[in-house]
C-alpha atoms as a PDB file:
ATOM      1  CA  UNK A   1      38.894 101.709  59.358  1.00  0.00           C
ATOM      2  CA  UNK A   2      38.772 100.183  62.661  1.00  0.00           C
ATOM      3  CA  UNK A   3      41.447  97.619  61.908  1.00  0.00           C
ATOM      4  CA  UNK A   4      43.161 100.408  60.886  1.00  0.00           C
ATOM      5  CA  UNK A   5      42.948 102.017  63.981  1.00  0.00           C
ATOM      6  CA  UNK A   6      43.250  98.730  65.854  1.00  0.00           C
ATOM      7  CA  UNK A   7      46.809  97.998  64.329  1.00  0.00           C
ATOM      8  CA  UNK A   8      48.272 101.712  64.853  1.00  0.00           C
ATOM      9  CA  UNK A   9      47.140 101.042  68.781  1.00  0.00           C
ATOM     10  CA  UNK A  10      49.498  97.772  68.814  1.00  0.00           C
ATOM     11  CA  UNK A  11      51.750  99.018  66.735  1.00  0.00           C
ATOM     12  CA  UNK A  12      52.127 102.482  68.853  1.00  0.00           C
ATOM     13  CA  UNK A  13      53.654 100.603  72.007  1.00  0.00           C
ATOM     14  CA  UNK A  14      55.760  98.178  69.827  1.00  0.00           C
ATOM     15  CA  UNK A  15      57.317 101.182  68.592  1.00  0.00           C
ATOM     16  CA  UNK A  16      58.044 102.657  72.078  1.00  0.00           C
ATOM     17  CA  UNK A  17      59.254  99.952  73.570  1.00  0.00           C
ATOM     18  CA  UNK A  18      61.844  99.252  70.045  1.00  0.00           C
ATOM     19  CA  UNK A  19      62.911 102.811  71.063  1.00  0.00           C
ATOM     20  CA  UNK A  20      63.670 102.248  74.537  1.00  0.00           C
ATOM     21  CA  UNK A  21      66.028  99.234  73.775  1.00  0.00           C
ATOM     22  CA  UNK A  22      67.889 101.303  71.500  1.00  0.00           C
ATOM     23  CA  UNK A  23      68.259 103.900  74.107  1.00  0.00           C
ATOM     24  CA  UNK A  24      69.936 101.405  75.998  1.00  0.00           C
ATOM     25  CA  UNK A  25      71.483  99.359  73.834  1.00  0.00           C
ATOM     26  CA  UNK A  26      74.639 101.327  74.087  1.00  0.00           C
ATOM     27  CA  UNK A  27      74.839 101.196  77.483  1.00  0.00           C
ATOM     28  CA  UNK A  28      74.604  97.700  77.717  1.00  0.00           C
ATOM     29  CA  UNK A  29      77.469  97.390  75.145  1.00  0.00           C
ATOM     30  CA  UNK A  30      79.897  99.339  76.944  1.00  0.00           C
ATOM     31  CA  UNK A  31      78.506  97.910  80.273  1.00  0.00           C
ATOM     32  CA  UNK A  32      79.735  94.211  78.794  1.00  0.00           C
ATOM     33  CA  UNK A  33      83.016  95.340  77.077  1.00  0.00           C
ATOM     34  CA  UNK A  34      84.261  97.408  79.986  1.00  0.00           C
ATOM     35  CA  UNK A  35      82.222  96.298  82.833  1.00  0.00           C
ATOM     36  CA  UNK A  36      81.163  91.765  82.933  1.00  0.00           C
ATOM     37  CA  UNK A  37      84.074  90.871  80.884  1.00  0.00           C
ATOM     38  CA  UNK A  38      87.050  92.355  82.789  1.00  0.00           C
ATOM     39  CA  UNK A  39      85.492  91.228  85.495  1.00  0.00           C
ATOM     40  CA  UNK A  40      84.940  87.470  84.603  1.00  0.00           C
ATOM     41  CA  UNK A  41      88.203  87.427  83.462  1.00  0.00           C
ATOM     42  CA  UNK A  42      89.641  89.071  86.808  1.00  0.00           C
ATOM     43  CA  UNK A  43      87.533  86.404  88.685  1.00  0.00           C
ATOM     44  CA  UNK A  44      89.695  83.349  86.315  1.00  0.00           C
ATOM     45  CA  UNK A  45      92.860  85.131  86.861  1.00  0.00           C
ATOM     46  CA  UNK A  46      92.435  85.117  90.614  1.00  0.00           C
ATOM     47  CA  UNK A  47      91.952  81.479  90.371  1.00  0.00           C
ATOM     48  CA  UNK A  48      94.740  80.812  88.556  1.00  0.00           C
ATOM     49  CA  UNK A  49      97.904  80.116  88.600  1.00  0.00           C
ATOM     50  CA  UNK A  50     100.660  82.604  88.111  1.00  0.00           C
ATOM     51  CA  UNK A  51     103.173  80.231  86.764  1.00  0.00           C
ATOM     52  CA  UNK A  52     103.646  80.254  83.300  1.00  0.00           C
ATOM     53  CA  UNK A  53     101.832  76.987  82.546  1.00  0.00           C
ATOM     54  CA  UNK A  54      98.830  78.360  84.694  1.00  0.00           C
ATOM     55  CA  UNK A  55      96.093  75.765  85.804  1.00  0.00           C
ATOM     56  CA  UNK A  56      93.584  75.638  88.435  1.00  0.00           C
ATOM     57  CA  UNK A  57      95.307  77.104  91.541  1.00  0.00           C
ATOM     58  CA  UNK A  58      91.872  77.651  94.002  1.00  0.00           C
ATOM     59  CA  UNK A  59      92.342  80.230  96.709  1.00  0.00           C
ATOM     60  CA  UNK A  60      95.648  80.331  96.951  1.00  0.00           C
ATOM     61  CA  UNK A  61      96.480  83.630  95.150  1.00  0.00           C
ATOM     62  CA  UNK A  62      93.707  84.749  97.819  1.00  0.00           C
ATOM     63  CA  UNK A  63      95.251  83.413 100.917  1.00  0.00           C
ATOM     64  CA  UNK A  64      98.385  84.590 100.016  1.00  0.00           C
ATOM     65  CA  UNK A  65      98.018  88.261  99.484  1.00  0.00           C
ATOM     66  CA  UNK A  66      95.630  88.352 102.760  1.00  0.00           C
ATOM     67  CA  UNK A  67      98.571  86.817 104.312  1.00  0.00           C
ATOM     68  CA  UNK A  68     101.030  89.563 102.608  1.00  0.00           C
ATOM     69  CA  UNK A  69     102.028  92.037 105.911  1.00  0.00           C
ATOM     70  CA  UNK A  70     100.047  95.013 103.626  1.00  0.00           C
ATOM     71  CA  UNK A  71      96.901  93.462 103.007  1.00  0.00           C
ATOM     72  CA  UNK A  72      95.176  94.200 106.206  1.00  0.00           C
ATOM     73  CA  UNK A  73      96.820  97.827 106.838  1.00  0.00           C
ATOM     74  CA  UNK A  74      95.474  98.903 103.392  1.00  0.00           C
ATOM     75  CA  UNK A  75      92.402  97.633 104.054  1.00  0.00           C
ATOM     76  CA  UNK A  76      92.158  99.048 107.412  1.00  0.00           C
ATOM     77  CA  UNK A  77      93.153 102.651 106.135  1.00  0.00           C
ATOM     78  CA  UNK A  78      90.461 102.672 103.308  1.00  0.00           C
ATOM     79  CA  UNK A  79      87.777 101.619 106.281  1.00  0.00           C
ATOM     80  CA  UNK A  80      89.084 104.327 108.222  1.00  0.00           C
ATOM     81  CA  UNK A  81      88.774 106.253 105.305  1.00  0.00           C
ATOM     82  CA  UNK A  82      85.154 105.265 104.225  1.00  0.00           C
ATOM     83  CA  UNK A  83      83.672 105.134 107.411  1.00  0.00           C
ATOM     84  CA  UNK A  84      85.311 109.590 107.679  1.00  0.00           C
ATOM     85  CA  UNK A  85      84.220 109.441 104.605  1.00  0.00           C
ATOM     86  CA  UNK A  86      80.547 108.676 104.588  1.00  0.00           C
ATOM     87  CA  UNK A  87      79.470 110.081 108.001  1.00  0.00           C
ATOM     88  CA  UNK A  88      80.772 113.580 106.524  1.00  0.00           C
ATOM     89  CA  UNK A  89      79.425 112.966 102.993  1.00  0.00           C
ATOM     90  CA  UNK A  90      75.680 112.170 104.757  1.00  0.00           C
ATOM     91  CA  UNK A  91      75.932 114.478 107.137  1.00  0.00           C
ATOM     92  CA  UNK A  92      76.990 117.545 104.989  1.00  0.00           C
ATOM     93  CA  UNK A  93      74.893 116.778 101.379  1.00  0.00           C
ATOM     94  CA  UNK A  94      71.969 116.129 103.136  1.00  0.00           C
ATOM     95  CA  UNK A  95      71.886 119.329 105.273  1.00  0.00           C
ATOM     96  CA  UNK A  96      73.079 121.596 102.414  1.00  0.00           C
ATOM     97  CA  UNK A  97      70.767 120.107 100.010  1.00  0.00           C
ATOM     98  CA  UNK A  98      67.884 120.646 103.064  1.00  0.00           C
ATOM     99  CA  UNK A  99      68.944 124.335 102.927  1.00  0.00           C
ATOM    100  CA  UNK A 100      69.325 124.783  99.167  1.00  0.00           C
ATOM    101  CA  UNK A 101      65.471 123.193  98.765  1.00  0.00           C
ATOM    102  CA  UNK A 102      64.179 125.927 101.481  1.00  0.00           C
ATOM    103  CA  UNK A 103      65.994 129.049  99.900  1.00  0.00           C
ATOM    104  CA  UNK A 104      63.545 130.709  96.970  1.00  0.00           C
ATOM    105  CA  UNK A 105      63.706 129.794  93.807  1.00  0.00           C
ATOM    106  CA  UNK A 106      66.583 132.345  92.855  1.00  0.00           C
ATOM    107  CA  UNK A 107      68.767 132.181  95.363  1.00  0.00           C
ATOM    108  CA  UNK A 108      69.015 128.162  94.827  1.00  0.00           C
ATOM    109  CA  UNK A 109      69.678 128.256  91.823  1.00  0.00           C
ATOM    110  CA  UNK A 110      73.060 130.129  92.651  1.00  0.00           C
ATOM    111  CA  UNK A 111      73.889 127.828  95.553  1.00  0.00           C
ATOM    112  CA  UNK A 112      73.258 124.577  92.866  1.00  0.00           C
ATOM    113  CA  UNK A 113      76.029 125.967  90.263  1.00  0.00           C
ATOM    114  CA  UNK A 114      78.331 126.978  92.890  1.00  0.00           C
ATOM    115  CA  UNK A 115      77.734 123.494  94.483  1.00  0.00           C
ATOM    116  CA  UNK A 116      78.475 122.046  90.983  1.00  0.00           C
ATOM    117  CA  UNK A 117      81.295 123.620  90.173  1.00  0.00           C
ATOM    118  CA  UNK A 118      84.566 121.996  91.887  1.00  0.00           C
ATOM    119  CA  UNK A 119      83.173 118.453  90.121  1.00  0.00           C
ATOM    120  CA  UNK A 120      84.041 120.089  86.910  1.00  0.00           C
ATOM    121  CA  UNK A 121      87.560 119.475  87.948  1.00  0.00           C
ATOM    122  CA  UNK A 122      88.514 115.717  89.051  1.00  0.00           C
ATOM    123  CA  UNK A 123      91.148 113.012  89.120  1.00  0.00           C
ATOM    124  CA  UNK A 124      94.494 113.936  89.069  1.00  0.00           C
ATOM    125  CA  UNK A 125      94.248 117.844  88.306  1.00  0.00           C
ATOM    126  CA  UNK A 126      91.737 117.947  91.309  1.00  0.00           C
ATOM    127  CA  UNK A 127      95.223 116.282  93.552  1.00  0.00           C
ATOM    128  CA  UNK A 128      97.484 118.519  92.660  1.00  0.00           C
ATOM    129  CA  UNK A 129      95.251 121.391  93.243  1.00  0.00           C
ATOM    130  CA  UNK A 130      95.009 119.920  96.468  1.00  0.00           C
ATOM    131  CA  UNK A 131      98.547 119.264  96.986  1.00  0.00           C
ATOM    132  CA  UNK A 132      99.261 123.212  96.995  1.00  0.00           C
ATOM    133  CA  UNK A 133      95.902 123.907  99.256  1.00  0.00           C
ATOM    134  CA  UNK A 134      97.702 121.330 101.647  1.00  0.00           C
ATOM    135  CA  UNK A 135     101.097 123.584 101.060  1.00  0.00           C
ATOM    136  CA  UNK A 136     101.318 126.193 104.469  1.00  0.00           C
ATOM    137  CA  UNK A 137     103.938 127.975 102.281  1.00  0.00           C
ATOM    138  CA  UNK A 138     101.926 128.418  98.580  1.00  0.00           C
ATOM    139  CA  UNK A 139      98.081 127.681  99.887  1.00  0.00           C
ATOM    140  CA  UNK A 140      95.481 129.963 100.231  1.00  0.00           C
ATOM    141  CA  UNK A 141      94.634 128.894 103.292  1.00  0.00           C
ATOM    142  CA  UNK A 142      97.922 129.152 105.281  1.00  0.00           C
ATOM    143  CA  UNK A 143      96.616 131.058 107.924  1.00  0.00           C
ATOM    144  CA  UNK A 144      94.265 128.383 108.928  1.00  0.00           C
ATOM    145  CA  UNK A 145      97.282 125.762 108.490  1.00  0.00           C
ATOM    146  CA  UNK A 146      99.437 127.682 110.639  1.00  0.00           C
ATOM    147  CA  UNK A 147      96.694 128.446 112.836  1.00  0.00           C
ATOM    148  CA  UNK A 148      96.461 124.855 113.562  1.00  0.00           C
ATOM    149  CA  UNK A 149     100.387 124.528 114.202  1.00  0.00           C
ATOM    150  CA  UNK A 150     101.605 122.860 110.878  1.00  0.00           C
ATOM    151  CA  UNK A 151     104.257 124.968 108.770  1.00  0.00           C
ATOM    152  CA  UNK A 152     105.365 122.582 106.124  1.00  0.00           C
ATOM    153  CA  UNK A 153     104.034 119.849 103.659  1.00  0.00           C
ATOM    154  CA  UNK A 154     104.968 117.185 105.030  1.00  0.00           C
ATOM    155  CA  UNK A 155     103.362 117.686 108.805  1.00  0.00           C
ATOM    156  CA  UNK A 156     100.154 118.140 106.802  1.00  0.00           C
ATOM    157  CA  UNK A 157     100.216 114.603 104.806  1.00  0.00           C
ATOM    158  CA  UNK A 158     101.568 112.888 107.953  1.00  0.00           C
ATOM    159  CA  UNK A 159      99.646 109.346 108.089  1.00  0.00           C
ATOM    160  CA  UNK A 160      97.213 109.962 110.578  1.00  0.00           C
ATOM    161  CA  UNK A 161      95.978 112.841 108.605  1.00  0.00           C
ATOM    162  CA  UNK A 162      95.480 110.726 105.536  1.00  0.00           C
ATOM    163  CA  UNK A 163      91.508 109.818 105.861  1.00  0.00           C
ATOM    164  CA  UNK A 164      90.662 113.034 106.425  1.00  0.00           C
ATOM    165  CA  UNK A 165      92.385 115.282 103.714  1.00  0.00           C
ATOM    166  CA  UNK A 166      90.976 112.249 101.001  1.00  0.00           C
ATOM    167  CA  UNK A 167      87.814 113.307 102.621  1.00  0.00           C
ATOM    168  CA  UNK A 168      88.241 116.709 101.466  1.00  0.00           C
ATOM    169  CA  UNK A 169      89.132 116.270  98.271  1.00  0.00           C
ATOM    170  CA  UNK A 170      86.515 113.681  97.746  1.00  0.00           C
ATOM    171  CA  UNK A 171      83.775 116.254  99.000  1.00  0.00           C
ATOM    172  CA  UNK A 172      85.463 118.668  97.205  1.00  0.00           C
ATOM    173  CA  UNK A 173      84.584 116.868  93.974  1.00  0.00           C
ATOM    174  CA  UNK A 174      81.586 114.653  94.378  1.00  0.00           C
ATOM    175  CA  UNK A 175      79.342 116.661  96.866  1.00  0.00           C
ATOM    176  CA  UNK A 176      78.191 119.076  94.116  1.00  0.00           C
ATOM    177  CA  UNK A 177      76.643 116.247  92.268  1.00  0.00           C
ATOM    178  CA  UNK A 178      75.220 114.648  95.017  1.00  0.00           C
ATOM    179  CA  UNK A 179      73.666 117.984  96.446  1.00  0.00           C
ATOM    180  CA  UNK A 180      71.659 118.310  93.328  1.00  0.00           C
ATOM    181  CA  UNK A 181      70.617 114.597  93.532  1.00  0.00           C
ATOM    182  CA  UNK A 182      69.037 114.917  97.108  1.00  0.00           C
ATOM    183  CA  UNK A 183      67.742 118.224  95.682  1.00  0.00           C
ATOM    184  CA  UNK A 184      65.972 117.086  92.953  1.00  0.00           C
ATOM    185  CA  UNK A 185      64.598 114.152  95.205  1.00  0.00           C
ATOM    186  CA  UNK A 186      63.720 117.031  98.342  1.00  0.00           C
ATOM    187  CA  UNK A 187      61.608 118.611  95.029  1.00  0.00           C
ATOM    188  CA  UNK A 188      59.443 115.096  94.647  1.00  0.00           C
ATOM    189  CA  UNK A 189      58.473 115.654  98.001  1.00  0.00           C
ATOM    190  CA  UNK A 190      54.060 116.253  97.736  1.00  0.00           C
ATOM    191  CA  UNK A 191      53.794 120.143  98.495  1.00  0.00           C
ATOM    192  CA  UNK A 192      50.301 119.600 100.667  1.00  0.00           C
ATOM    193  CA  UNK A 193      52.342 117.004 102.788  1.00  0.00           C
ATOM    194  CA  UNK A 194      54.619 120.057 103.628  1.00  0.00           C
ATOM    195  CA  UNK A 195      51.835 122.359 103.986  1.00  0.00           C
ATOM    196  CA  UNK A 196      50.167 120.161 106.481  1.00  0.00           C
ATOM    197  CA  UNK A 197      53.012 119.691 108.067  1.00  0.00           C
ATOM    198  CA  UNK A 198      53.534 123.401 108.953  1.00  0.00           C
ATOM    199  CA  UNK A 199      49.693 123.639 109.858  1.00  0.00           C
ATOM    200  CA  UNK A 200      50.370 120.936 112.088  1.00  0.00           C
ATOM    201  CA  UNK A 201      53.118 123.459 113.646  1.00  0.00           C
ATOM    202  CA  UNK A 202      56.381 121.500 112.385  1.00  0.00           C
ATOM    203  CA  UNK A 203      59.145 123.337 113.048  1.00  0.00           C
ATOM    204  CA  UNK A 204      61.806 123.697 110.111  1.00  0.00           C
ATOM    205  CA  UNK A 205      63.825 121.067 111.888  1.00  0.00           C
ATOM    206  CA  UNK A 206      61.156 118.624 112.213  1.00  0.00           C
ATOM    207  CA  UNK A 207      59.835 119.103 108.717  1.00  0.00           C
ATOM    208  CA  UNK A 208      63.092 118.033 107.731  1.00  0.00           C
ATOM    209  CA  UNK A 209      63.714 115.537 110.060  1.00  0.00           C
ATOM    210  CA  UNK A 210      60.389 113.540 110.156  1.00  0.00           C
ATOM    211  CA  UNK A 211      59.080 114.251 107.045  1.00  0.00           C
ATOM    212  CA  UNK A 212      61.750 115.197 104.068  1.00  0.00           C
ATOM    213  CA  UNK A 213      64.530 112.783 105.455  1.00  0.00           C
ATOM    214  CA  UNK A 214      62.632 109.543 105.592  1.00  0.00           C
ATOM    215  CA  UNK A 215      60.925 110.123 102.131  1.00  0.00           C
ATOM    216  CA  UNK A 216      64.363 110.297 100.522  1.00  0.00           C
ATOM    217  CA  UNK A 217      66.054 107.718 102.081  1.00  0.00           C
ATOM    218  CA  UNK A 218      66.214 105.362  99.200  1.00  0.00           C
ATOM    219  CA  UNK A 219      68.397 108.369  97.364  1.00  0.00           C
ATOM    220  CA  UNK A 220      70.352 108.652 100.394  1.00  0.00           C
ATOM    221  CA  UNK A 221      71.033 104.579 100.397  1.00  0.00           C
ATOM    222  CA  UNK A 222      72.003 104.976  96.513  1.00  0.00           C
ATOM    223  CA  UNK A 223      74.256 107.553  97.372  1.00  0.00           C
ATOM    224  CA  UNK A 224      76.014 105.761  99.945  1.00  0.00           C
ATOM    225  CA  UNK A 225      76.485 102.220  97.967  1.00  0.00           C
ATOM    226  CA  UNK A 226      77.841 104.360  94.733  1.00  0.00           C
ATOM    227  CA  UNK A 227      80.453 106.500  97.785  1.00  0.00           C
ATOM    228  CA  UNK A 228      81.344 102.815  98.681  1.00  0.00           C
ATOM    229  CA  UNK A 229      81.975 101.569  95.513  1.00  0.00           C
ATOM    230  CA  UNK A 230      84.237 104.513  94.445  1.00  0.00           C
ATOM    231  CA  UNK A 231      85.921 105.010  98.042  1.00  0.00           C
ATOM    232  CA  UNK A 232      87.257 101.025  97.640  1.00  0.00           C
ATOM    233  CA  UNK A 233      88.991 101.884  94.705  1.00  0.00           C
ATOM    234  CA  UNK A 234      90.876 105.008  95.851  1.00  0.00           C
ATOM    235  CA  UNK A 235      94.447 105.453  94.182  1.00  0.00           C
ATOM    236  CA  UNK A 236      94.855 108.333  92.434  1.00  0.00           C
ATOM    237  CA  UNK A 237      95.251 110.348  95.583  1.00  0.00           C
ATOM    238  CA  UNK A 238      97.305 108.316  97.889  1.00  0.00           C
ATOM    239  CA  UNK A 239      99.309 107.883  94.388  1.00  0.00           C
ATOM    240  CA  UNK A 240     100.151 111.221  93.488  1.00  0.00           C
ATOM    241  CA  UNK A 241     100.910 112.533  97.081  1.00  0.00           C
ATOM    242  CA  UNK A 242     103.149 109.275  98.147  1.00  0.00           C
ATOM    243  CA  UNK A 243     105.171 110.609  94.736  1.00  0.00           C
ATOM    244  CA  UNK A 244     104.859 114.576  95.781  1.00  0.00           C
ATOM    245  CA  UNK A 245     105.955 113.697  99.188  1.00  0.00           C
ATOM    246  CA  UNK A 246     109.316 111.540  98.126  1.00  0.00           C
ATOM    247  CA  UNK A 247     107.997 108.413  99.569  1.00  0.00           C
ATOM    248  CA  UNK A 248     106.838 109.707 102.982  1.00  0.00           C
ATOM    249  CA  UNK A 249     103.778 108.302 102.467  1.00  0.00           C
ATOM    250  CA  UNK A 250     103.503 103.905 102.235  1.00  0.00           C
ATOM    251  CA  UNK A 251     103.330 103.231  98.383  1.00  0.00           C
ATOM    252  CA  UNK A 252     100.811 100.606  99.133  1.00  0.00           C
ATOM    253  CA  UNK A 253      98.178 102.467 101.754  1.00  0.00           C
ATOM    254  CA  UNK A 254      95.202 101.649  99.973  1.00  0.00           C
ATOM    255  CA  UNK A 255      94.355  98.049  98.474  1.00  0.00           C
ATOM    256  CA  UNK A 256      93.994  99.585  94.785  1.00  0.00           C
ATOM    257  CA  UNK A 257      97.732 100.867  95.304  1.00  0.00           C
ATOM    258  CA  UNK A 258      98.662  97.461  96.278  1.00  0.00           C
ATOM    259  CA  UNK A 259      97.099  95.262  94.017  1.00  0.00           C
ATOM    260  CA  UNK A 260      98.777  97.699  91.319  1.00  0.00           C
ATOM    261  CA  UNK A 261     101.787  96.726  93.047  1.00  0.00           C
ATOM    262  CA  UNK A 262     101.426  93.380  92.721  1.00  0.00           C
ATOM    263  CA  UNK A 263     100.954  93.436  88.990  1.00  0.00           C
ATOM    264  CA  UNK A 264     103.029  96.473  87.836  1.00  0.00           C
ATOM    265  CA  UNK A 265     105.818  95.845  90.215  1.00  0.00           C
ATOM    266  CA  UNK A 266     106.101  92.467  91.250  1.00  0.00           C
ATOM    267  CA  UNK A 267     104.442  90.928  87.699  1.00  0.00           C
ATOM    268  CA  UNK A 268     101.953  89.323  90.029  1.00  0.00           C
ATOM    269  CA  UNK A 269      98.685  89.605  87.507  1.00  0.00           C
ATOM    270  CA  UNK A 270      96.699  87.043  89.816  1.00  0.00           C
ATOM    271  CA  UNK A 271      97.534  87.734  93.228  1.00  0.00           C
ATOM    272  CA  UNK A 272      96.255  91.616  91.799  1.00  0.00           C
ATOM    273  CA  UNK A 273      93.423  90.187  90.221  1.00  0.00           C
ATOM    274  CA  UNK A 274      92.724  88.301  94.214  1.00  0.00           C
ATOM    275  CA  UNK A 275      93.093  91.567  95.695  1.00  0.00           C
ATOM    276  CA  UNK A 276      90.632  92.974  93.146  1.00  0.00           C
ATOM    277  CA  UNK A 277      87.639  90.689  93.486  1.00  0.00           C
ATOM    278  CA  UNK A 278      88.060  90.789  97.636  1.00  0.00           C
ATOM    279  CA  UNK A 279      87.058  94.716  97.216  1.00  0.00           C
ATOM    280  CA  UNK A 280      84.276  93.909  94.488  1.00  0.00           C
ATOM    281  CA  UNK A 281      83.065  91.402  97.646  1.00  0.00           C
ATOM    282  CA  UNK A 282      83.707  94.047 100.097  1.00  0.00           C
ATOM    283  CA  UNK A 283      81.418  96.664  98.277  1.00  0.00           C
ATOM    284  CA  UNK A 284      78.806  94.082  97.213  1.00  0.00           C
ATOM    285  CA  UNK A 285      78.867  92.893 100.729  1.00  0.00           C
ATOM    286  CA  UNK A 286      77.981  96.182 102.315  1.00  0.00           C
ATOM    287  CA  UNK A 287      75.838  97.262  99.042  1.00  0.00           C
ATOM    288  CA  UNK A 288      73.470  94.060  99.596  1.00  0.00           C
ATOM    289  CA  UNK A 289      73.362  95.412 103.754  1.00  0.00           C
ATOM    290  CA  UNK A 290      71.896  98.873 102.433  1.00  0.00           C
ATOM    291  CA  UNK A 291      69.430  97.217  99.795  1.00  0.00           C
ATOM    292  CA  UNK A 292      68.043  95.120 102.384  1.00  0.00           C
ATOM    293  CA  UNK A 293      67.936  97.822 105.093  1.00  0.00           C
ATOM    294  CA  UNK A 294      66.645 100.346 103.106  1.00  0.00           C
ATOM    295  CA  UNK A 295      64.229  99.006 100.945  1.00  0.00           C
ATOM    296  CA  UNK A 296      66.040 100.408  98.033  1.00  0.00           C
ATOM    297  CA  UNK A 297      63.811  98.427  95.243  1.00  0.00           C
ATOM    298  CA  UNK A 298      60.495  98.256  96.952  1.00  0.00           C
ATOM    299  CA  UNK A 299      57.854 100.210  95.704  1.00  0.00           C
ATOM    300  CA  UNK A 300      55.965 102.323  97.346  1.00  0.00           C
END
């Protein structure tokens, strides 16, 4: 009886732990079909030649699309864009999701499915949505178009304006999710930590500020590596209003745009593949800044 007993005790965790790798077993598959091996094999193209015989061609495909008169302008409009991008994203999901967690119960629960909504629609039906908000003649909100002097299409998607209408449609379709992220971390906050902090005499400001904030930070750093990672690879947007403006906007404004360019229009596979792996080191660049500030995998 007791080796009985004895064996269902080792067996017990065996079992678990055979049903957490098949959990994740299809993950890991589709993480290696779609994920490691079109990367390796963008990393060998960019090294390659794009001759038809190929061969070993080092950095060159590297040096010469940095050298390409687009390759810094792209990148410096998807900077511009990140860097609008991320101070609004931080800014605004962190101080709706501070407001949503100090509502009651009932009324949060409304604010986190209207919140969650607009993600429901993405990619390119989210753009053209967009593209008749940013309309003065069709959009909803001409008055507040007018108001602000523009009274056609194309004075709203003039260049400059670029970073910050992505901006809006990315909070438009992201924010939701991320609201209920910082949410559901706000709600792992210890309740007696907040209650001392009010018998203390916090304010609502400073119980957000010096206590909620800094125990959430990791979730905040997560959010902002994952808004890096997508805002490098922007395209559809700049895409699909470049085509609903009649080529008023630059075909290659963001570094996705051009390396499809180079592959799509110029049958340049590596010099696309170059471009490709320079954003992956971009956002593993700045991704490995926020680990190592943050303390994103330290316990405790």
């Amino acid at each position: 009886m007791a080796l009985t007993v004895g064996a269902r005790r080792r067996v017990g965790p065996r079992r678990r732990s055979l049903g957490g790798y098949a959990f994740v077993s299809g993950y890991l598959v589709l993480l290696v079909a779609i994920g490691v091996l079109p990367t390796v094999y963008g990393v060998a193209l960019a090294f390659q030649k794009s001759t038809p015989g190929g061969g070993f061609a080092g950095f060159s495909n590297f040096i010469s699309t940095a050298t390409d008169y687009r390759f810094l302008p792209a990148f410096g409009d998807i900077g511009l864009y990140l860097a609008v991008w991320l101070v609004t994203e931080i800014v605004l999901v962190l101080g709706l999701a501070l407001l949503v967690h100090s509502t009651s119960r009932r009324v949060s629960a409304v604010f986190r499915f209207v919140y969650y909504l607009p993600g429901a629609l993405v990619g390119a039906a989210s753009v053209i949505l967009w593209l008749f908000v940013f309309d003065p003649v069709v959009s909803p909100a001409n008055f507040l178009l007018r108001a602000l002097g523009y009274s056609s299409f194309i004075q709203v998607i003039a260049p400059a304006h670029l970073p910050v209408l992505f901006m809006l449609m990315a909070f438009w379709t992201g924010a939701g999710g991320w609201i209920l992220v910082m949410y559901g971390a706000l709600n792992n906050v210890p309740h007696e930590l907040l209650e001392a902090a009010r018998l203390d005499g916090a304010s609502a400001w400073q119980l957000a500020v010096r206590v909620k904030l800094p125990l959430i930070k990791k979730w905040v750093a997560y959010m902002v590596i994952l808004s890096i990672a997508a805002g490098t690879q922007l395209f559809v947007e700049p895409t699909l209003i470049s085509a609903a403006s009649g080529g008023m906007i630059n075909p290659s404004w963001s570094p996705q745009e051009l390396a499809y360019n180079y592959a799509f229009q110029q049958a340049n596979f590596n010099g696309a593949a170059a471009i490709s792996i320079d954003l992956l080191i971009l956002a593993l660049a700045c991704a490995a800044i926020i680990v190592t500030r943050s303390g994103l995998f330290e316990r405790g």
